[in-house]
N, C-alpha and C. Protein backbone atom coordinates (compact mmCIF):
# COMPACT_ATOMS: atom_id res chain seq x y z
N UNK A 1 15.35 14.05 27.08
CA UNK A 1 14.36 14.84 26.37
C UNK A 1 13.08 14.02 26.26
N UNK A 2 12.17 14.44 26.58
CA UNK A 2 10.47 14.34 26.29
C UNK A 2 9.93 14.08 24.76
N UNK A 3 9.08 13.49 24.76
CA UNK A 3 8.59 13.23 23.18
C UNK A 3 7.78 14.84 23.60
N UNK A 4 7.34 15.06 24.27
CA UNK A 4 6.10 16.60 24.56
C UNK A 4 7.56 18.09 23.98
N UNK A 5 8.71 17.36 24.84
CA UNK A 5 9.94 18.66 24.45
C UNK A 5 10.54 18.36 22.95
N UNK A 6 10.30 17.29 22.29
CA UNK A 6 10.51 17.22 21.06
C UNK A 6 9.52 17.71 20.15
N UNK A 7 8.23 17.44 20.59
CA UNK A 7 7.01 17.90 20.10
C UNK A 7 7.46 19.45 19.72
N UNK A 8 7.58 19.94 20.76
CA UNK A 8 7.58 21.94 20.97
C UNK A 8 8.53 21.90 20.18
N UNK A 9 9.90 21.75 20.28
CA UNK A 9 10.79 21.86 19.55
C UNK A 9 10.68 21.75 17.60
N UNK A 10 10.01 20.88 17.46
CA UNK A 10 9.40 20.64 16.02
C UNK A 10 8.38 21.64 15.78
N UNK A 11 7.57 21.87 16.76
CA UNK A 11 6.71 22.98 16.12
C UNK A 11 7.44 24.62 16.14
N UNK A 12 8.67 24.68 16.90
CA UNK A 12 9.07 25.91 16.39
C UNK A 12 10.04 26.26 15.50
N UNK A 13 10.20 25.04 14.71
CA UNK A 13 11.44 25.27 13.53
C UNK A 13 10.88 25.95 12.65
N UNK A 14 11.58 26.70 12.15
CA UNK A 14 11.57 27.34 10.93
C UNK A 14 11.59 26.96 9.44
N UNK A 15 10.51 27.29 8.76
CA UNK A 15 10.21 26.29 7.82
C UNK A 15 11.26 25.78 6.85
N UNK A 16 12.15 26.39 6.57
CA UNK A 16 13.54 25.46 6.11
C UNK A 16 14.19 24.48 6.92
N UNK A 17 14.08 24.67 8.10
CA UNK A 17 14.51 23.66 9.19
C UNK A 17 13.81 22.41 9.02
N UNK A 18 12.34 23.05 9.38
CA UNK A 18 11.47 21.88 9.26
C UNK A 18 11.63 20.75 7.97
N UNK A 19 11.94 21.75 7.01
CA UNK A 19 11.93 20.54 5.62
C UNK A 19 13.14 20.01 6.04
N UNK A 20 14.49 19.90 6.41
CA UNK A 20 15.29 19.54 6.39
C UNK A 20 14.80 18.43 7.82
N UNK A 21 14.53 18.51 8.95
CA UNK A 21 13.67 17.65 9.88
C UNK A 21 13.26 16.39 9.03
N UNK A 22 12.21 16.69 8.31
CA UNK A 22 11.16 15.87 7.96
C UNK A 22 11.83 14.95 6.45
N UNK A 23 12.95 15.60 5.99
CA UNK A 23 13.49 14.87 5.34
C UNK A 23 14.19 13.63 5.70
N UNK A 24 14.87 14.41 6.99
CA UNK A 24 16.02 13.48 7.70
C UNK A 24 15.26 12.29 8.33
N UNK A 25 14.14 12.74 8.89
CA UNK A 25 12.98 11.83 9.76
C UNK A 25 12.54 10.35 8.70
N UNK A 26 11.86 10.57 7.22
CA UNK A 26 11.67 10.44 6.98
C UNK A 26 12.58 9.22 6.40
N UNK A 27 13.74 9.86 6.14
CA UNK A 27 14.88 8.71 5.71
C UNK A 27 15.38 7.53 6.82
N UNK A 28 15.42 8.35 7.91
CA UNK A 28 15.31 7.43 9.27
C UNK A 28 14.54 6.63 9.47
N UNK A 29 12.98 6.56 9.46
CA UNK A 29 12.14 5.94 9.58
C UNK A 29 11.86 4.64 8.76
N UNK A 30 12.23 5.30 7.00
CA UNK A 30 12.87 4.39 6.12
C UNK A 30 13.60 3.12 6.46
N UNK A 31 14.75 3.23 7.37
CA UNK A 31 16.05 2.45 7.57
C UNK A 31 15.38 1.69 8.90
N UNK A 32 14.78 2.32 9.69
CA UNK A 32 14.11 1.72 10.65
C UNK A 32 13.30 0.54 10.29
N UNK A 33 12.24 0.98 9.33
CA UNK A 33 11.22 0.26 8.98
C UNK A 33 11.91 -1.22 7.72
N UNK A 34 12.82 -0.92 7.16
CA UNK A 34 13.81 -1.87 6.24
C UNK A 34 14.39 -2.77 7.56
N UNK A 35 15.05 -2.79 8.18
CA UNK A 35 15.34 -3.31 9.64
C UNK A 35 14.45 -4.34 9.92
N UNK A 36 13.61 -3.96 10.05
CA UNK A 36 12.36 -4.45 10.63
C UNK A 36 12.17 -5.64 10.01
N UNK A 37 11.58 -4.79 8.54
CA UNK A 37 10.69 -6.10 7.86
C UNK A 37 11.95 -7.29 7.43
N UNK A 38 13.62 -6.41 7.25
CA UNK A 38 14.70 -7.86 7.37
C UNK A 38 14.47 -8.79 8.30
N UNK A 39 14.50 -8.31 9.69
CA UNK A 39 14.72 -9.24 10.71
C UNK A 39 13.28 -10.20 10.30
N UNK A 40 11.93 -9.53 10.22
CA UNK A 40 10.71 -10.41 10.41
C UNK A 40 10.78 -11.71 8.80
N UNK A 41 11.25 -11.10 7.89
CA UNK A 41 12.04 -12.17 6.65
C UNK A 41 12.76 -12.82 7.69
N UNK A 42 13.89 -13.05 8.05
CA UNK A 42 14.57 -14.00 8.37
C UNK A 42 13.94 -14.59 9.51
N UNK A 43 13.19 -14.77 10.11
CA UNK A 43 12.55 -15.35 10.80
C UNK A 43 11.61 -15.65 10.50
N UNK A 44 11.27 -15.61 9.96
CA UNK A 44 9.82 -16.45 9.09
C UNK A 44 8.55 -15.82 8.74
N UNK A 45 8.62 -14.75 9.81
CA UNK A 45 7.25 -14.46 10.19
C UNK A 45 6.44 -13.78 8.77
N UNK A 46 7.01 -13.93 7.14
CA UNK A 46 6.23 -13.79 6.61
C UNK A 46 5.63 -14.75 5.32
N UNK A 47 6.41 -16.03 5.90
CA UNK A 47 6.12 -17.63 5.29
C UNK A 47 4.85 -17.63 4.90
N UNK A 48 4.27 -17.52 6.17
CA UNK A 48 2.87 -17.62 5.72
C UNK A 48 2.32 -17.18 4.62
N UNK A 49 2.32 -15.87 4.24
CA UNK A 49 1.92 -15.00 3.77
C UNK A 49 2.10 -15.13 2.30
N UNK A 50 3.37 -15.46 2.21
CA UNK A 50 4.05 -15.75 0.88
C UNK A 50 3.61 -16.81 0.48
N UNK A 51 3.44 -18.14 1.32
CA UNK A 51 2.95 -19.41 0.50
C UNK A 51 1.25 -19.05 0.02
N UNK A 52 0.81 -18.46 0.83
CA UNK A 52 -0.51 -18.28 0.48
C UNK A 52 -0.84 -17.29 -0.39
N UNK A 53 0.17 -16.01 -0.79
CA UNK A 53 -0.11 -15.51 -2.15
C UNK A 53 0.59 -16.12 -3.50
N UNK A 54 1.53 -17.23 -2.94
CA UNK A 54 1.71 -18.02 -4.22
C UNK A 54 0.99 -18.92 -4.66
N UNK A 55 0.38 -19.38 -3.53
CA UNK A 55 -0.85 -20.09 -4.10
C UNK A 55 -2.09 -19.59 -4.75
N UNK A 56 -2.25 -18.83 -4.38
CA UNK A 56 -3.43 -17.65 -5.04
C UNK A 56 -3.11 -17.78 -6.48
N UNK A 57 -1.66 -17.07 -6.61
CA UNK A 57 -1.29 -16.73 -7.78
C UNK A 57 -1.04 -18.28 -8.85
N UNK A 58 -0.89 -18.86 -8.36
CA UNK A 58 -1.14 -20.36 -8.95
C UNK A 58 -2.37 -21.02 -9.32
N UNK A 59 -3.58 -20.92 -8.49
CA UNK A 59 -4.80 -20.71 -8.62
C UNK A 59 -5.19 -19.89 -9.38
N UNK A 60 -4.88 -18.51 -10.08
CA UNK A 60 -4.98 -17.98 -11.10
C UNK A 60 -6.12 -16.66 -10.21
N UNK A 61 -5.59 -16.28 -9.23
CA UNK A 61 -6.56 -15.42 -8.45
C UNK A 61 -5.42 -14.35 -8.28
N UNK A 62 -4.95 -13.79 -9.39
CA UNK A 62 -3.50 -12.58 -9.45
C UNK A 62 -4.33 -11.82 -10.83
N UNK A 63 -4.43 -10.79 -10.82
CA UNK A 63 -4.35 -9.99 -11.95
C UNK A 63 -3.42 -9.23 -12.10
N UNK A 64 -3.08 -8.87 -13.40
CA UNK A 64 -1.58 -7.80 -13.77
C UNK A 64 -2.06 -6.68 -13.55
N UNK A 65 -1.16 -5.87 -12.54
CA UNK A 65 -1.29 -4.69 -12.61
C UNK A 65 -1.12 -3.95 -13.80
C-alpha cells in the first residue's frame, strides 16, 4: 500500500471511523515517539542538553513556572 492509497483511504472514512483512526494514530505515534526519545536517553544524545540546563538552573537563570 501507498502513503497516496492510505491518503484516499483516510479521506473516505466516515466520521466515526475517522475518530477512531486518529485516536489509534495518535496513540501509535505516542509509543513511537517514547521509543525514540528512550533509545536517544540511553545513548547520550541528550547529555548535552541536560548538563547545560542544569547549569542554567544553578546559575539561577530558571524561573518557576
Amino acid at each position: 500500500m501507498t502513503i497516496h492509497e492510505i491518503e484516499k483511504a483516510v479521506t473516505e472514512l466516515p466520521p466515526h471511523e475517522l475518530a477512531r483512526f486518529r485516536k489509534w494514530f495518535d496513540e501509535f505515534d505516542a509509543q513511537i515517539w517514547d521509543e525514540q526519545l528512550e533509545h536517544d536517553v540511553k545513548a547520550g544524545k541528550l547529555d548535552e542538553l541536560a548538563t547545560k540546563a542544569i547549569a542554567d538552573f544553578r546559575a539561577g537563570k530558571a524561573k518557576e513556572l
